[in-house]
Protein backbone atom coordinates (compact mmCIF):
# COMPACT_ATOMS: atom_id res chain seq x y z
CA UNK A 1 21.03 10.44 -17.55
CA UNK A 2 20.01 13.97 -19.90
CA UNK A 3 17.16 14.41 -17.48
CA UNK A 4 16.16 17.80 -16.11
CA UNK A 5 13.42 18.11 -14.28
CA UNK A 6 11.77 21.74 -12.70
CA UNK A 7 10.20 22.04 -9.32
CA UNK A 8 7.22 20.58 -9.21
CA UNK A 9 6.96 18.41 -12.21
CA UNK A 10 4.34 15.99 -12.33
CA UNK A 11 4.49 12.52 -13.93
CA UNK A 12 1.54 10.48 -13.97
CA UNK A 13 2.15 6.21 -14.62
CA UNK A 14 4.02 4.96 -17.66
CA UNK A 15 5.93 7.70 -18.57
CA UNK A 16 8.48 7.01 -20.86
CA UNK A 17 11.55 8.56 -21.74
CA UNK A 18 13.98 7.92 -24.01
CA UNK A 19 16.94 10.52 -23.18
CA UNK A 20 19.76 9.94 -25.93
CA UNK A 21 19.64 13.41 -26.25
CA UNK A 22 18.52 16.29 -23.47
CA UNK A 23 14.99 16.29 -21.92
CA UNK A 24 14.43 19.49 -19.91
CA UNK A 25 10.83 19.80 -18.24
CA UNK A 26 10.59 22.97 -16.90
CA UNK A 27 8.81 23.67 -13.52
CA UNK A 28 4.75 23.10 -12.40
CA UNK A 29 4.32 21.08 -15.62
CA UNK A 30 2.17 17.85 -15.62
CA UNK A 31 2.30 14.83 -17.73
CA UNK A 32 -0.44 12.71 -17.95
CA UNK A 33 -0.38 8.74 -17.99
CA UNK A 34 1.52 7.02 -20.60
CA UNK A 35 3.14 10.11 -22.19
CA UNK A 36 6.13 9.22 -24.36
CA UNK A 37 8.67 11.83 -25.27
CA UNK A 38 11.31 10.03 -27.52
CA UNK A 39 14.81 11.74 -28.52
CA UNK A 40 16.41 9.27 -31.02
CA UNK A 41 15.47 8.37 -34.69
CA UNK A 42 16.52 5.80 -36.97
CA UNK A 43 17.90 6.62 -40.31
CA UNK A 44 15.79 7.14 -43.46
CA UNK A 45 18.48 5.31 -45.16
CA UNK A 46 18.06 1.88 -45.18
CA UNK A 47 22.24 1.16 -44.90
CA UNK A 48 22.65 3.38 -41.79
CA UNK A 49 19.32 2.22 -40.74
CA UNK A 50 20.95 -1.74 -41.06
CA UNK A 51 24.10 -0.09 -39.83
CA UNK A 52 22.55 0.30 -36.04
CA UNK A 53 23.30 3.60 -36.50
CA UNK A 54 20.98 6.21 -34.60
CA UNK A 55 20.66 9.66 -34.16
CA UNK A 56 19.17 11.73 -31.19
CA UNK A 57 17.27 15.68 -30.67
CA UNK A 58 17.25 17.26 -27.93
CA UNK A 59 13.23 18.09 -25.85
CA UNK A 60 12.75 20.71 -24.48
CA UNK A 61 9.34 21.78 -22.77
CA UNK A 62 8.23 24.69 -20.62
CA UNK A 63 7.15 25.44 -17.57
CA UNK A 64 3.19 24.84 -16.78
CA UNK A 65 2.68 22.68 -19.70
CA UNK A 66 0.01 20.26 -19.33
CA UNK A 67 0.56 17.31 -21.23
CA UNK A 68 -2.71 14.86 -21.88
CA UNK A 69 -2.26 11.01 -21.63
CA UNK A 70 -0.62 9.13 -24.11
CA UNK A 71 0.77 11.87 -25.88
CA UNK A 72 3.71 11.24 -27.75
CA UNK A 73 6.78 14.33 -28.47
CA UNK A 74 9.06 13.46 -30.82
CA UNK A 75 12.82 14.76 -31.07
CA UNK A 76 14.08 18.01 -31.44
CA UNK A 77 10.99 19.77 -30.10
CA UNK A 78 10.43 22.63 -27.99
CA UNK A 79 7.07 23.38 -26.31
CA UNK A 80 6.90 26.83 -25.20
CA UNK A 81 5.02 28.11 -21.57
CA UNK A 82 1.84 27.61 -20.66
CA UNK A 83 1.04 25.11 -23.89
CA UNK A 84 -1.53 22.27 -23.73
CA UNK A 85 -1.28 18.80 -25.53
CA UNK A 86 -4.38 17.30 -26.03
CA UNK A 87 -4.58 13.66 -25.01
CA UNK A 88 -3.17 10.81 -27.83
CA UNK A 89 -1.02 13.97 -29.57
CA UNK A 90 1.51 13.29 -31.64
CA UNK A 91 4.05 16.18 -31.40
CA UNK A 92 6.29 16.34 -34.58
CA UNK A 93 6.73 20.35 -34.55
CA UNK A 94 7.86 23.11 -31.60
CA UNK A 95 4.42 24.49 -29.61
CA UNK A 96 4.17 28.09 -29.43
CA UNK A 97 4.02 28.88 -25.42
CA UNK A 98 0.01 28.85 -24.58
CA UNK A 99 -0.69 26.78 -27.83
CA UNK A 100 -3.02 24.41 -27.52
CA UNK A 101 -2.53 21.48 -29.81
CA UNK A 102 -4.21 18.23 -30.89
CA UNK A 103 -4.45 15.29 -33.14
CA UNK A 104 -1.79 12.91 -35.34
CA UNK A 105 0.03 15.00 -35.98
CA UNK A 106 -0.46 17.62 -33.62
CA UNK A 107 -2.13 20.64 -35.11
CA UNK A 108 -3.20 24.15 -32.99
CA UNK A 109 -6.28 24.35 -31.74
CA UNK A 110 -8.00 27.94 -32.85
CA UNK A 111 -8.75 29.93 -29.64
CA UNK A 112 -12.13 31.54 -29.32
């Protein structure tokens, strides 16, 4: 298991997971129902792709994130302190810490 979960992490239903590389969540951050954080990719070539072959990134999110349902963070992101995921985000890109960022893909949110 690459699983590391802070103190006080909160997962809501239907998380899922998929650790072929490290998660680390860090502590008091809360992830809303039917987030998906996903590690590996398939190839864009289509031999390795038929091969089976897969690679995997590494996650890595802060502490006091708040992470809106059904979000989705894909592999080799970082999302800094203090960020917020809107709900149904698709994160492709690292979060600044106390970003907030929404939409497919996810895109910062201008503060006011």
């Amino acid at each position: 298991m690459n699983i590391s979960l802070g103190s006080g992490v909160y997962l809501n239903s239907g998380c899922v997971i998929l650790d072929s590389a490290s998660v680390s969540i860090g502590d008091g951050t809360m992830l809303g129902p039917a987030v998906q954080i996903y590690c590996p990719e398939h190839h864009r070539d289509m031999m390795l792709r038929k091969a089976g072959l897969e690679r995997a990134r590494p996650v890595t999110i802060g502490k006091d994130v708040w992470i809106g349902g059904g979000a989705v963070i894909l592999g080799g992101v970082t999302v800094g302190d203090g960020a917020i995921i809107g709900a149904g985000a698709v994160v492709t890109r690292s979060v600044a810490a106390g970003a907030t960022v929404v939409g497919n893909p996810a895109r910062p949110v201008r503060q006011s």
